[in-house]
C-alpha atoms as a PDB file:
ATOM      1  CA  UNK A   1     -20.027 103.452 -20.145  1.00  0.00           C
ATOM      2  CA  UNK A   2     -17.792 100.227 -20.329  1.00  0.00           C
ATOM      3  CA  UNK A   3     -14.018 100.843 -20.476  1.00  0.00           C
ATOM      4  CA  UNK A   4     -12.610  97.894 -22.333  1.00  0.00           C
ATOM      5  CA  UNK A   5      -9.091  97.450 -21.978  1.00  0.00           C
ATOM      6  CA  UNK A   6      -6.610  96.717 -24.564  1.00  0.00           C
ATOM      7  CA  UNK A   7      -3.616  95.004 -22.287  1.00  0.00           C
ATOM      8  CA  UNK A   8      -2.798  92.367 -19.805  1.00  0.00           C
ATOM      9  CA  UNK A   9      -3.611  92.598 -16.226  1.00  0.00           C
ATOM     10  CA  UNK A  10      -1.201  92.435 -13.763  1.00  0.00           C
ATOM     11  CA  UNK A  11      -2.012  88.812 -12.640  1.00  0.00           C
ATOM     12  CA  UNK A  12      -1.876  87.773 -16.351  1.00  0.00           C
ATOM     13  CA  UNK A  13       1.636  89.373 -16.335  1.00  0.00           C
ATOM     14  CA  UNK A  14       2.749  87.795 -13.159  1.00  0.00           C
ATOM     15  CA  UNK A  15       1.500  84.401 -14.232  1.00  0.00           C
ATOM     16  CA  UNK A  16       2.908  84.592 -17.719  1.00  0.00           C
ATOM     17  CA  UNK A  17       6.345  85.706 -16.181  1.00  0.00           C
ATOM     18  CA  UNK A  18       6.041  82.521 -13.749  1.00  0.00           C
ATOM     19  CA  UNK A  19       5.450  79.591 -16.354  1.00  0.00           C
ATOM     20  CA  UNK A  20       8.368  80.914 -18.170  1.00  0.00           C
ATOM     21  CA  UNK A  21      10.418  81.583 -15.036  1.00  0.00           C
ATOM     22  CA  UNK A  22       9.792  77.974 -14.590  1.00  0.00           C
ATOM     23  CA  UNK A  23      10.532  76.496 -18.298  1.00  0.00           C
ATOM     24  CA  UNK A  24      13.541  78.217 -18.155  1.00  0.00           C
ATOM     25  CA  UNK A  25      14.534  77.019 -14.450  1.00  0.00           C
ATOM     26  CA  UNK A  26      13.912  73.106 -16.598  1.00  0.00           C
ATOM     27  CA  UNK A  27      15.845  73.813 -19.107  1.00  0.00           C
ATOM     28  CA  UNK A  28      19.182  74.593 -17.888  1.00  0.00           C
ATOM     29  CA  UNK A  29      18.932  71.880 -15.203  1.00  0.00           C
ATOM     30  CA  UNK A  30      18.323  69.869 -18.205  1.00  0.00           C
ATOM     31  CA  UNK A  31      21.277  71.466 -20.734  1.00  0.00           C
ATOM     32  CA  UNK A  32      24.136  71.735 -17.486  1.00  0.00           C
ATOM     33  CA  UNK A  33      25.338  68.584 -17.633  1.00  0.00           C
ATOM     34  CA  UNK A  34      25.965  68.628 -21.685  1.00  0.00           C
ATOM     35  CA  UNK A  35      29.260  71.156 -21.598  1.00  0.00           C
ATOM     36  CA  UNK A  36      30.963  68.174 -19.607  1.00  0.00           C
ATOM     37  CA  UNK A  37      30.205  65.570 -21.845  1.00  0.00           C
ATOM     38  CA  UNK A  38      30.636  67.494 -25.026  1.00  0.00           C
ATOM     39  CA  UNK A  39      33.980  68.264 -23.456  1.00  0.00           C
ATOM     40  CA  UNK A  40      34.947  64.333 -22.182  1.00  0.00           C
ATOM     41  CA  UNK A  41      34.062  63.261 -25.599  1.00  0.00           C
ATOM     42  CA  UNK A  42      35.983  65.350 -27.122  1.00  0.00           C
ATOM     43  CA  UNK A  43      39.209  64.736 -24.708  1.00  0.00           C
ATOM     44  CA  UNK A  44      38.516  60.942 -25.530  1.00  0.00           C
ATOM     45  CA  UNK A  45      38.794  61.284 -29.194  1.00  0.00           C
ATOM     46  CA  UNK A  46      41.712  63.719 -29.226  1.00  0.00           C
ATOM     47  CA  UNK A  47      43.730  61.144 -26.916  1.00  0.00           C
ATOM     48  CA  UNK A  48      43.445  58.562 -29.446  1.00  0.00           C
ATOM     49  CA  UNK A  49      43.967  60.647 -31.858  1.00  0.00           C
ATOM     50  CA  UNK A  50      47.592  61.573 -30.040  1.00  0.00           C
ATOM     51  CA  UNK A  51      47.722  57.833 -29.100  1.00  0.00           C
ATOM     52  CA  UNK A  52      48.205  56.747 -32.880  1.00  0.00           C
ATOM     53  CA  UNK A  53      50.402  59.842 -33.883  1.00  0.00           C
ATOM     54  CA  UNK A  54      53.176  59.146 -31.304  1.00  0.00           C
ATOM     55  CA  UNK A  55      52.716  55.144 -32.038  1.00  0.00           C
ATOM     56  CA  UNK A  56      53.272  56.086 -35.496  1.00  0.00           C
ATOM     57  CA  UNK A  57      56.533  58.935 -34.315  1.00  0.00           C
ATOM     58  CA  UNK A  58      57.989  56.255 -32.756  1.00  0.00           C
ATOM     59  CA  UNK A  59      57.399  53.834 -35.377  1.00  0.00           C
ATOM     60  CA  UNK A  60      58.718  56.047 -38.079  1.00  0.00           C
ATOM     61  CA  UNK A  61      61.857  57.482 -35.970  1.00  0.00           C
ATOM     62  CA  UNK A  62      62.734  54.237 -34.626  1.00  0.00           C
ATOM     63  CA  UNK A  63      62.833  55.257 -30.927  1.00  0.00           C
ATOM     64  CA  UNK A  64      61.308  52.847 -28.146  1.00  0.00           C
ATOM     65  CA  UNK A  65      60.106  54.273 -24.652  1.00  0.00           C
ATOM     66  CA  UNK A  66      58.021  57.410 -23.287  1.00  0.00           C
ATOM     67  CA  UNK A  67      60.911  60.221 -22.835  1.00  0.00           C
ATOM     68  CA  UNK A  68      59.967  61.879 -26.038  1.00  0.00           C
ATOM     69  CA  UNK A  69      56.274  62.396 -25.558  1.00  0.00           C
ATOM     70  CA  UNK A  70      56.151  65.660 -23.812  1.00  0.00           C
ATOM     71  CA  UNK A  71      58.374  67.186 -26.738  1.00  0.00           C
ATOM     72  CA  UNK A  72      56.191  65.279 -29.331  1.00  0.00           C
ATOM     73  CA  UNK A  73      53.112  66.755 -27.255  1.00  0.00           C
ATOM     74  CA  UNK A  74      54.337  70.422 -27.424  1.00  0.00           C
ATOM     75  CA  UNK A  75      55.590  70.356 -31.496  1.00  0.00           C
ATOM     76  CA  UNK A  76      52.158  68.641 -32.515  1.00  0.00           C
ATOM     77  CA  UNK A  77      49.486  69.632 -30.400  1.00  0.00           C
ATOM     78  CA  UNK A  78      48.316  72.786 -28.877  1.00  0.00           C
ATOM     79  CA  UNK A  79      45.737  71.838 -26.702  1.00  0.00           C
ATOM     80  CA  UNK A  80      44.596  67.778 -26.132  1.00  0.00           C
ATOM     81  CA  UNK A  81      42.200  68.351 -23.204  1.00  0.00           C
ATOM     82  CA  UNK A  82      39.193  71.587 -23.582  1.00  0.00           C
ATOM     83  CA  UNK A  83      39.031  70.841 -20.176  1.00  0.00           C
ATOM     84  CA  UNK A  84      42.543  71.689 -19.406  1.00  0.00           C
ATOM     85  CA  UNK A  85      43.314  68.339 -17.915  1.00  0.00           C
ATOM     86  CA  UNK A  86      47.419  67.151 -18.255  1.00  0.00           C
ATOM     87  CA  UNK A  87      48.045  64.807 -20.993  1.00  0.00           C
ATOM     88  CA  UNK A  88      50.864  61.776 -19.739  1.00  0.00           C
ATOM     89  CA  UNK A  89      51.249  58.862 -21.752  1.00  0.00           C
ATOM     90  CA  UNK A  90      51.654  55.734 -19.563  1.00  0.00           C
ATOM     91  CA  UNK A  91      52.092  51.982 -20.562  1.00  0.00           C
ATOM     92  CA  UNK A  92      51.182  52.637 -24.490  1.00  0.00           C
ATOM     93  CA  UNK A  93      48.334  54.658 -23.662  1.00  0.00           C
ATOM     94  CA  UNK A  94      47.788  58.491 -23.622  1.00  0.00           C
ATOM     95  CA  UNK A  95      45.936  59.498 -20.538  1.00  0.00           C
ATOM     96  CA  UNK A  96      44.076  62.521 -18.631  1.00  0.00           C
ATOM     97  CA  UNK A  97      44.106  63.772 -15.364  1.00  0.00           C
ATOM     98  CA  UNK A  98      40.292  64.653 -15.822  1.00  0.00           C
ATOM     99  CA  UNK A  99      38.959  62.647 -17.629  1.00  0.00           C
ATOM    100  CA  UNK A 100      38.648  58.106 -17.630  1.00  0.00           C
ATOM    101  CA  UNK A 101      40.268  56.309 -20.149  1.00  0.00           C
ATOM    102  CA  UNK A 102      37.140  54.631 -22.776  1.00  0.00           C
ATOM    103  CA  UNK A 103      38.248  51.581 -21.412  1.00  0.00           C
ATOM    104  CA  UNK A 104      37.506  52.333 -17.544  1.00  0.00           C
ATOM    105  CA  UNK A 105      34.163  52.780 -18.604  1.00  0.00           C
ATOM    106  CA  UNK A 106      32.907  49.109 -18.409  1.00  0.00           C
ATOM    107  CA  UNK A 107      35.454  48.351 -15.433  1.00  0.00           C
ATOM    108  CA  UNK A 108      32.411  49.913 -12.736  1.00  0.00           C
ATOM    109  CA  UNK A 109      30.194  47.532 -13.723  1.00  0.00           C
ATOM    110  CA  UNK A 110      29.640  44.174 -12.411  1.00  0.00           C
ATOM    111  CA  UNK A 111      29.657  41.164 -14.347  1.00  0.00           C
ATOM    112  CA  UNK A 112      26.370  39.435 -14.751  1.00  0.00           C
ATOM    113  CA  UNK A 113      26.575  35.428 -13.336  1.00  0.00           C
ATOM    114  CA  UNK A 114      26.656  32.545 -15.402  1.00  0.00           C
ATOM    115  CA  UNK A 115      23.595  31.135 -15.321  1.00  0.00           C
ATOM    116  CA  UNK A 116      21.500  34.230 -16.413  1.00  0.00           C
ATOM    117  CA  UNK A 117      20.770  35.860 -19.336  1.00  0.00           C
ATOM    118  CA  UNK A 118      23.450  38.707 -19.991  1.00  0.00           C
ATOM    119  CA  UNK A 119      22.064  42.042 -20.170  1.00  0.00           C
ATOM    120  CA  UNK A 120      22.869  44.877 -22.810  1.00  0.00           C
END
């Protein structure tokens, strides 16, 4: 008499528990570095954001220099950085301790010469 079975063997299990061992092992390598961005991008828009509201404080209130923006900071804003970086405003421009300023971005890179083609 033949004794079919109705379930897996336990090399079917042990194979099955492998490939998605090792689809899940891809996928968070792949998602890790997301959080950061998410949370740079973020920090970059809510520093211009701040930028524009104190331009337009100081504007409006008629006061010149930086010894109001911590006050400013605290009455308007509860948190600038998800990272938790500290939020300074230097030379017109509202900065993080974490994170580069948009501009620094194209700083790192080297200019191509003259005579070539510039690349994109």
């Amino acid at each position: 008499m033949d004794k079919k079975s109705g379930g897996f063997t336990l090399v079917e299990l042990i194979v099955a528990i492998a490939i998605l061992g090792i689809i899940t092992a891809v996928a968070v390598l792949r998602l890790t570095g997301f959080k950061s961005k998410a949370e740079e991008s973020v920090c970059a828009a809510n520093r211009k954001t701040v930028e524009r509201m104190y331009f337009a404080f100081l504007v409006e209130n008629d006061i010149d220099g930086e010894s109001v923006f911590d006050q400013f900071l605290i009455e308007n804003f509860k948190e600038v950085c998800p990272a938790g970086g500290t939020i300074t405003y230097e030379e017109g421009n509202v900065k993080c301790s974490l994170h580069k300023d948009l501009g620094d971005e194209n700083e790192d890179e080297d200019e191509p010469p003259e005579d070539e083609v510039p690349w994109l």
